[in-house]
Protein backbone atom coordinates (compact mmCIF):
# COMPACT_ATOMS: atom_id res chain seq x y z
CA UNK A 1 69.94 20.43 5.12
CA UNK A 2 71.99 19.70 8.03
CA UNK A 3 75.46 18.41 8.10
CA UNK A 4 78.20 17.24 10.81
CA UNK A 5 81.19 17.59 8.63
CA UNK A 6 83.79 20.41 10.28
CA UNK A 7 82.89 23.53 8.94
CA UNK A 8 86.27 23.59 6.64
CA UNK A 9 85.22 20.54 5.14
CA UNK A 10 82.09 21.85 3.80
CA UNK A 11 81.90 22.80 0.22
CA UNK A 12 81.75 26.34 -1.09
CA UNK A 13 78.08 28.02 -0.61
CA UNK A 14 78.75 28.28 -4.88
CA UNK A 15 78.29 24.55 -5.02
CA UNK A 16 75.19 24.21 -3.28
CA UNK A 17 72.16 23.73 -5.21
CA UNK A 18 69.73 26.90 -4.14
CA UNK A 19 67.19 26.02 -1.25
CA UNK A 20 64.13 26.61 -3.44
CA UNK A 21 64.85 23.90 -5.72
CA UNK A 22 65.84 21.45 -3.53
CA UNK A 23 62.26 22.65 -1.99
CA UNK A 24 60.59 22.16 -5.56
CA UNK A 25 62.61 18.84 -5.73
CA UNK A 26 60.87 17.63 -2.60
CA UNK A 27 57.56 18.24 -3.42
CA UNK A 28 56.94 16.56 -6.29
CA UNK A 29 58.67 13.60 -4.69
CA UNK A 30 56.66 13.31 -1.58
CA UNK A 31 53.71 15.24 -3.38
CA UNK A 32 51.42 16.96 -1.44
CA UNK A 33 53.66 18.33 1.14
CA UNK A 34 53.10 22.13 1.77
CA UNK A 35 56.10 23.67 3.92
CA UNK A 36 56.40 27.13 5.42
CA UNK A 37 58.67 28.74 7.45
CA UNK A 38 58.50 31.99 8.90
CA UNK A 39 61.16 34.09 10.67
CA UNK A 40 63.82 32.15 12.15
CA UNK A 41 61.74 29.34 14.28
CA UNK A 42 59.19 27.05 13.36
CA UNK A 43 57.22 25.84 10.31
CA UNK A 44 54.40 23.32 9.50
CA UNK A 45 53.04 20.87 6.84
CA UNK A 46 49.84 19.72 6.28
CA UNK A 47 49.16 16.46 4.20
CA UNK A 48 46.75 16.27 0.72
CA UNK A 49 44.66 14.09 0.42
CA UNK A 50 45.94 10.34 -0.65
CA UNK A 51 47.01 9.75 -4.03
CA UNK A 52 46.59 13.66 -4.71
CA UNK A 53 50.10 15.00 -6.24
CA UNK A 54 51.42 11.08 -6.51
CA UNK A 55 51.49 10.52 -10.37
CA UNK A 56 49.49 7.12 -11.09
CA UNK A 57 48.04 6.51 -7.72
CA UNK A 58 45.02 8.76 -7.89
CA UNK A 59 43.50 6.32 -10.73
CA UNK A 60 43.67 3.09 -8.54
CA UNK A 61 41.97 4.80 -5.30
CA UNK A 62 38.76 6.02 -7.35
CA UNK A 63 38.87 2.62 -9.17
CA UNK A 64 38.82 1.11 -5.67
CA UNK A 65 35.93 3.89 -3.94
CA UNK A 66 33.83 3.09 -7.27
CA UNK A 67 34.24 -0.41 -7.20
CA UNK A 68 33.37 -0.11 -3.08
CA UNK A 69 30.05 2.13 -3.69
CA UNK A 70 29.25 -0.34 -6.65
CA UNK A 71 28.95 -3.59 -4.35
CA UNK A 72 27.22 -1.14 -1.92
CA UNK A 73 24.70 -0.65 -4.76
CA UNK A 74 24.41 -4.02 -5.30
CA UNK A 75 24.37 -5.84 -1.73
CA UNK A 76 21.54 -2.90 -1.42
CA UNK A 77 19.44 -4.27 -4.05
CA UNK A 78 19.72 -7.61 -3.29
CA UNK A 79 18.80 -6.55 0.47
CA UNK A 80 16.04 -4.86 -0.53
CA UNK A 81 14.78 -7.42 -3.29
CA UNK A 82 14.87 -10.17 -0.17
CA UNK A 83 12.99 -7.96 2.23
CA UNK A 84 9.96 -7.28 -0.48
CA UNK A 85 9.91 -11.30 -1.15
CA UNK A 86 9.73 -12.21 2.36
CA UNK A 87 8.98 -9.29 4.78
CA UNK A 88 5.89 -10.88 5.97
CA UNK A 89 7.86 -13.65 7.59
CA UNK A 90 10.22 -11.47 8.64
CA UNK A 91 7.96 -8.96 10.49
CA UNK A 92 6.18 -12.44 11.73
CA UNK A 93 9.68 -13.93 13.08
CA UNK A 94 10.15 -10.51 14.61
CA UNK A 95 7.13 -10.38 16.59
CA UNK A 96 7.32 -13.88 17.73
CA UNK A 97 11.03 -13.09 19.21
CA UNK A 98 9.06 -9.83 20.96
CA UNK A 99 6.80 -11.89 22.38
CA UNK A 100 9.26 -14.27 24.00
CA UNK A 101 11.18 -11.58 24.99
CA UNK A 102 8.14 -9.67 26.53
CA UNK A 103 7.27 -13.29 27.71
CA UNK A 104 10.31 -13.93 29.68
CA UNK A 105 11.27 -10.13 31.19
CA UNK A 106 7.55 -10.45 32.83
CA UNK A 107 7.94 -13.94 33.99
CA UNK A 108 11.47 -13.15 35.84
CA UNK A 109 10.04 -9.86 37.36
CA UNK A 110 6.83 -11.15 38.60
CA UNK A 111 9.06 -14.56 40.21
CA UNK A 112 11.21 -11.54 41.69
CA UNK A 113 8.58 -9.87 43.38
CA UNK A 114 5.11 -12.52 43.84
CA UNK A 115 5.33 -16.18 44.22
CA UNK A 116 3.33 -17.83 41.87
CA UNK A 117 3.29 -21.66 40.24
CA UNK A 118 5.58 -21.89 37.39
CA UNK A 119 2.63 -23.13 35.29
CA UNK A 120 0.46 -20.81 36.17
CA UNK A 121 3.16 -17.87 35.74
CA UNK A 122 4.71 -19.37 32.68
CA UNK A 123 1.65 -19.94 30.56
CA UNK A 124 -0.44 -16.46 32.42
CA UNK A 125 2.40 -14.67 30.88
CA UNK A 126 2.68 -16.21 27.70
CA UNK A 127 -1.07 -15.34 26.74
CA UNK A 128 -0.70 -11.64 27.81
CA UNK A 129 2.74 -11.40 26.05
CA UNK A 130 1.04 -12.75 23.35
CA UNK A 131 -2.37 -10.44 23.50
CA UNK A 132 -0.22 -7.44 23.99
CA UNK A 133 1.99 -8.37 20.80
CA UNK A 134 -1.66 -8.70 18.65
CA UNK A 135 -2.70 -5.76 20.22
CA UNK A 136 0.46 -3.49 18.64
CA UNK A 137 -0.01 -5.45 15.03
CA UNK A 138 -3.21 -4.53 14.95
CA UNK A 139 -2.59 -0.99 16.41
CA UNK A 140 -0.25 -0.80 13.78
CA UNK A 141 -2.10 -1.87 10.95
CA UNK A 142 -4.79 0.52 11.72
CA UNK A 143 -2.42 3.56 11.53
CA UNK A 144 -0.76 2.43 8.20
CA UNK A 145 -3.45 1.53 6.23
CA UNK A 146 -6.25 2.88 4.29
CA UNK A 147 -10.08 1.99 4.75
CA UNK A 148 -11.96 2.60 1.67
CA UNK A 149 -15.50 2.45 3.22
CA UNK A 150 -13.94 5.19 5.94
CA UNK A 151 -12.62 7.22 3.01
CA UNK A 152 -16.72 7.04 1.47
CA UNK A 153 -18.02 8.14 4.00
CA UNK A 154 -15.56 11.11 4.74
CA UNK A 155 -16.23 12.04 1.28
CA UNK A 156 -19.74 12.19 1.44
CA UNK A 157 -19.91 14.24 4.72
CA UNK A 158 -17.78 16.45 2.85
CA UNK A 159 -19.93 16.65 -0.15
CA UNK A 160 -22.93 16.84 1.90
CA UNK A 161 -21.79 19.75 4.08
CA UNK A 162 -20.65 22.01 0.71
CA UNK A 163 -22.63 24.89 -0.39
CA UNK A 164 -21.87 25.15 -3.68
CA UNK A 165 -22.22 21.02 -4.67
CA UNK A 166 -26.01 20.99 -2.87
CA UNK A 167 -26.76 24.31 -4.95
CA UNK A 168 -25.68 22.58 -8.35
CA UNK A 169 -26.67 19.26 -7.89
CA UNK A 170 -29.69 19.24 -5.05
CA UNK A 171 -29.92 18.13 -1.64
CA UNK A 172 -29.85 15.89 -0.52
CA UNK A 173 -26.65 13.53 -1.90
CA UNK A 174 -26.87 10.09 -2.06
CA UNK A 175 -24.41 7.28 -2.99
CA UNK A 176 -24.23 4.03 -4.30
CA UNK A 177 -22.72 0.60 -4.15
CA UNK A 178 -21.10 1.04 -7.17
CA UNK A 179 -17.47 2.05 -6.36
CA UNK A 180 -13.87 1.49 -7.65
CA UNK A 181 -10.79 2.21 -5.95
CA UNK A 182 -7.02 1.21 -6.18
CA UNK A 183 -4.21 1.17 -3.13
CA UNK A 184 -0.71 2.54 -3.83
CA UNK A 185 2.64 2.44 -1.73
CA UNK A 186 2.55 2.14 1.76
CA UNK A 187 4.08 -0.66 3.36
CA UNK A 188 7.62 -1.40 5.15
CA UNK A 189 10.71 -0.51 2.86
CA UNK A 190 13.85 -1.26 3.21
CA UNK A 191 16.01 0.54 1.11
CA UNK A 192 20.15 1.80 1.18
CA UNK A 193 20.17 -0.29 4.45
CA UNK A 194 17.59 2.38 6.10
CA UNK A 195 14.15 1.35 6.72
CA UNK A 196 10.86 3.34 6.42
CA UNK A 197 7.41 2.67 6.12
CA UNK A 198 5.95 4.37 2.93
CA UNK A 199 2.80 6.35 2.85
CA UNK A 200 -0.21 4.62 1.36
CA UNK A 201 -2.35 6.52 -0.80
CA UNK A 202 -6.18 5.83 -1.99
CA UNK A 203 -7.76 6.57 -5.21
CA UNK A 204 -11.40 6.24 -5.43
CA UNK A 205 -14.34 6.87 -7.88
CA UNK A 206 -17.98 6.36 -7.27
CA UNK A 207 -21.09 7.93 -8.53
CA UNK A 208 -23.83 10.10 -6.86
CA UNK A 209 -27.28 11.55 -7.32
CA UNK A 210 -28.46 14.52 -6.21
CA UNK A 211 -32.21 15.99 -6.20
CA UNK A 212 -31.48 17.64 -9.54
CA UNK A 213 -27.77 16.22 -11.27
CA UNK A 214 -25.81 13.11 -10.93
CA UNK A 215 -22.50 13.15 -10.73
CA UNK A 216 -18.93 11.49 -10.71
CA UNK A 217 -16.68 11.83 -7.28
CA UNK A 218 -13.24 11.31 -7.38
CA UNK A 219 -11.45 11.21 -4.27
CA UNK A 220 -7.29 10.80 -3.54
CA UNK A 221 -6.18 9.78 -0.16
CA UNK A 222 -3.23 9.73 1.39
CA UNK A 223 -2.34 7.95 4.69
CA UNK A 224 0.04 10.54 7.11
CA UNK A 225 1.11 10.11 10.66
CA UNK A 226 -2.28 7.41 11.13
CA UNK A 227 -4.79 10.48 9.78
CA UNK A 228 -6.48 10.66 6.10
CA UNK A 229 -4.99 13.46 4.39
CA UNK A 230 -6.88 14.15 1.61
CA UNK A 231 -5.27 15.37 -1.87
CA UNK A 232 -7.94 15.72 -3.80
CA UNK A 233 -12.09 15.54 -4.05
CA UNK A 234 -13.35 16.38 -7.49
CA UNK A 235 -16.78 15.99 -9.03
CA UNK A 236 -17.63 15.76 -12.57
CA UNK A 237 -21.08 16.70 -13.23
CA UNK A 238 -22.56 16.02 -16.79
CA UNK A 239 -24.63 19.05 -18.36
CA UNK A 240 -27.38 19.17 -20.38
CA UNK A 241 -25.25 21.53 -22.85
CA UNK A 242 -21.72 21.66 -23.60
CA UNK A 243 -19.14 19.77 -21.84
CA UNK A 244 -19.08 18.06 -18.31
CA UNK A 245 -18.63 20.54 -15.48
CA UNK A 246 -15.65 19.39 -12.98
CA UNK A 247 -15.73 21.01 -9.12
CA UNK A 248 -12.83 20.94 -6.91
CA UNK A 249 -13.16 20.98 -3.36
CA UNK A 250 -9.90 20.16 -2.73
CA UNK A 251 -6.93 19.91 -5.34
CA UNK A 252 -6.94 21.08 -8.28
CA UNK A 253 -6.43 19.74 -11.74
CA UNK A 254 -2.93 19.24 -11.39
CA UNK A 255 -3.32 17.08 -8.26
CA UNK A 256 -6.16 15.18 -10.54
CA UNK A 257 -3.34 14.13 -13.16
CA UNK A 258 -1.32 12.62 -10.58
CA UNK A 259 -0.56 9.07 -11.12
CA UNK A 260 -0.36 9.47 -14.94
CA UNK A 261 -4.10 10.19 -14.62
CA UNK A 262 -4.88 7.33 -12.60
CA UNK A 263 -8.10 8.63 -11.82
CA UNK A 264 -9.32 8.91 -15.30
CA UNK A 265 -8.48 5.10 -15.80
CA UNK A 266 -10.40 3.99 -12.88
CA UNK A 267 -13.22 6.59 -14.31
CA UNK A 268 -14.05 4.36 -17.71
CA UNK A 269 -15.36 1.23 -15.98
CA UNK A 270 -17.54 3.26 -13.65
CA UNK A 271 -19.28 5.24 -16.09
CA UNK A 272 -19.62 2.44 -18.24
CA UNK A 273 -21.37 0.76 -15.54
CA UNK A 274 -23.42 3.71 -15.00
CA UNK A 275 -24.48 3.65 -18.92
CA UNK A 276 -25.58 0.22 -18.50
CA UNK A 277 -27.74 0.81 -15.67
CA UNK A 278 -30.60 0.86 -18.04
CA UNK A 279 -29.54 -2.30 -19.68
CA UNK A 280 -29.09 -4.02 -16.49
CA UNK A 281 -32.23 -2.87 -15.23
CA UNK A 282 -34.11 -4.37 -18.49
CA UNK A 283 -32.48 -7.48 -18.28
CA UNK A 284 -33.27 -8.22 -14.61
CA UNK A 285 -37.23 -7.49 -15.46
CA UNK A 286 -36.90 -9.67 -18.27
CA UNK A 287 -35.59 -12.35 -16.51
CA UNK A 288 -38.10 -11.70 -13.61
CA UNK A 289 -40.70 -12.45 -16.58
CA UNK A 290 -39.38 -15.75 -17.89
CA UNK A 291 -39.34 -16.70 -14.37
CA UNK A 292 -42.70 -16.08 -13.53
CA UNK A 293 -43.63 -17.57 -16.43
CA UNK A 294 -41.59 -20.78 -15.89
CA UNK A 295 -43.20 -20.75 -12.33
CA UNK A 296 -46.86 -20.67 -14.27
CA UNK A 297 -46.00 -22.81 -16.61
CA UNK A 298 -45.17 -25.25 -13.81
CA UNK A 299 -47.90 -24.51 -11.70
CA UNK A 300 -50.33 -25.38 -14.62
CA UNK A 301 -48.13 -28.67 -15.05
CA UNK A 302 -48.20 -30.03 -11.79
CA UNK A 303 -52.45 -29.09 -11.86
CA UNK A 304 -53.23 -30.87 -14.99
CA UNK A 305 -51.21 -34.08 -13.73
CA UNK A 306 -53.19 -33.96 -10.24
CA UNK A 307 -56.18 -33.98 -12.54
CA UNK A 308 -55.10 -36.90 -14.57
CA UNK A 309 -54.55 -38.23 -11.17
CA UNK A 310 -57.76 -38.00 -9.88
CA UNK A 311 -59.50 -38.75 -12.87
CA UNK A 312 -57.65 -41.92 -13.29
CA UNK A 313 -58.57 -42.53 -9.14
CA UNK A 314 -62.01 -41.65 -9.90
CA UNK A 315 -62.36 -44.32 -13.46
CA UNK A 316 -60.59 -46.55 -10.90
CA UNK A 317 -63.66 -46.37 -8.65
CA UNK A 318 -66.15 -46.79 -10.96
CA UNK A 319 -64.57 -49.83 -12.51
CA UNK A 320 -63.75 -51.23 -9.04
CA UNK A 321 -67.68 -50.33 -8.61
CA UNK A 322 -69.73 -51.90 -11.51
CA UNK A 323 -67.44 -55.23 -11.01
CA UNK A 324 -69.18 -55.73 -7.48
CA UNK A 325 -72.33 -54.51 -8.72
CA UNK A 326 -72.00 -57.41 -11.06
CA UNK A 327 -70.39 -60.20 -8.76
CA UNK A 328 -74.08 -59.33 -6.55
CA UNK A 329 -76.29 -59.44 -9.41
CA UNK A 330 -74.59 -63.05 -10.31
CA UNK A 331 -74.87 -64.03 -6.47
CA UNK A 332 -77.93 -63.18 -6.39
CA UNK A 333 -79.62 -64.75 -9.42
């Protein structure tokens, strides 16, 4: 401590309170100061953090960074909830401002450079703006989203091209119209004010019949950078003995439980539909029958009233016939 009292009006040193507490004294005051000194120049101090060392002001500035990250949370989620409700309309107002934009940058450089009619420039423009705008929806649509019929047929080229299905089952492989599938994720997302567009992912299930066995496919697709990447392509191949025989060509039977078994749910209606093949198949004849017999029947109808017809027609005549035979024999006698 400094002083500019004359040097014989200081007090004795004795009096002084000793440096280090007065030291001590300061910190907890200020709190969070951290002094050094070394030799006989220069020293430092380097603040804490706020509220760190201050008795009872620590508790108000987490109450206020929880209470900050809390309506974070919650302006998040309500972000979020709007942009699921209404991101179609969104993504449509968005490309409609694009367009005008695209629309109007064209329009002022092609006036810069080429005279052309202001109707013919204004509404030229418009429509290509417009076609190239369609063009990148659909472009985008194709690279985000998930063909089933595509995802067939890559399975069955697989199928068809693997040694050790054609041995079990017989070549060739051939599949049917009978298929289920279900379409998870994917999509834009908006979520802790960052947005993303989720992989989509594919599960399918559909029977086939080889030369020998038929069998159950199950197939897990997953959408990635616009190419099929495929998870999983299992078949489940019923023997005569013992249990069903599963073959992975890719995944395994972790990868097959994914979903909370997803695949097994969307397995029960197929083979069930499988199993009543044979019922369908008896029920279609049997309707064929009562239709052809319906048909008959009303064949034989409409035959036996055209006879009635013409044997009606023909009495008709005959009556019509012996009255004039009988008006002549009067005129005549």
């Amino acid at each position: 401590f400094f002083t500019t009292a004359r040097p014989e009006a200081r007090p004795p040193r004795h009096d002084l309170p000793a440096l280090p507490q007065q030291h001590k004294a300061v910190q907890r005051l200020v709190g969070g100061v951290r002094s050094f000194a070394s030799g006989g120049g220069g020293g430092g101090a380097k603040l804490a953090p706020l509220g760190q060392g201050v008795r009872g002001l620590g508790r108000p500035v987490e109450a206020a960074k929880n209470a900050a990250a809390r309506y974070r949370e919650a302006v998040g989620l309500q972000v979020e909830a709007f942009w699921r409700r209404n991101y179609l309309l969104l993504v449509g107002a968005g490309g409609v401002i694009v367009c005008i934009a695209l629309w109007r940058v064209m329009f002022g450089i092609a006036s810069t450079f080429v005279g052309l009619s202001e109707g013919m420039a204004k509404y030229g423009f418009l429509a290509l703006a417009t076609a190239m705008v369609a063009f990148a929806g659909m472009y985008a649509r194709a690279r985000f989203t998930i063909n089933p019929d595509k995802v067939y047929r890559i399975a069955m080229t697989k199928l068809n091209t693997s040694a050790a299905i054609l041995e079990v089952m017989g070549a060739p492989l051939a599949g049917t119209d009978v298929r289920a599938y279900v379409m998870s994720g994917g999509g834009p997302k908006l979520k802790d004010f960052k947005f993303r567009v989720g992989g989509k992912r594919c599960f399918l299930i559909f029977p086939i019949k080889g030369s020998e066995r038929k069998g159950l496919v199950s197939v897990e697709v997953k959408k990635k950078k616009g190419q099929y990447d495929m998870k999983l392509l299992a078949v489940d191949i019923p023997m005569a003995t013992g249990p069903d025989q599963r073959l992975f060509l890719v995944g395994d039977e972790q990868e097959y439980k994914v979903g909370g078994g997803l695949i097994s749910e969307l397995r029960d209606p197929i083979v069930k539909a499988m199993a009543a093949e044979k019922e369908f198949d008896y029920l279609d004849e049997r309707e064929d029958a009562e239709d052809e017999r319906r048909e008959r029947e009303e064949a034989e109808e409409e035959a036996a009233e055209a006879l009635r017809r013409e044997e009606d027609r023909l009495r008709e005549e005959a009556k019509e016939r012996q009255r004039r035979e009988a008006e002549n024999l009067e005129k005549g006698s």
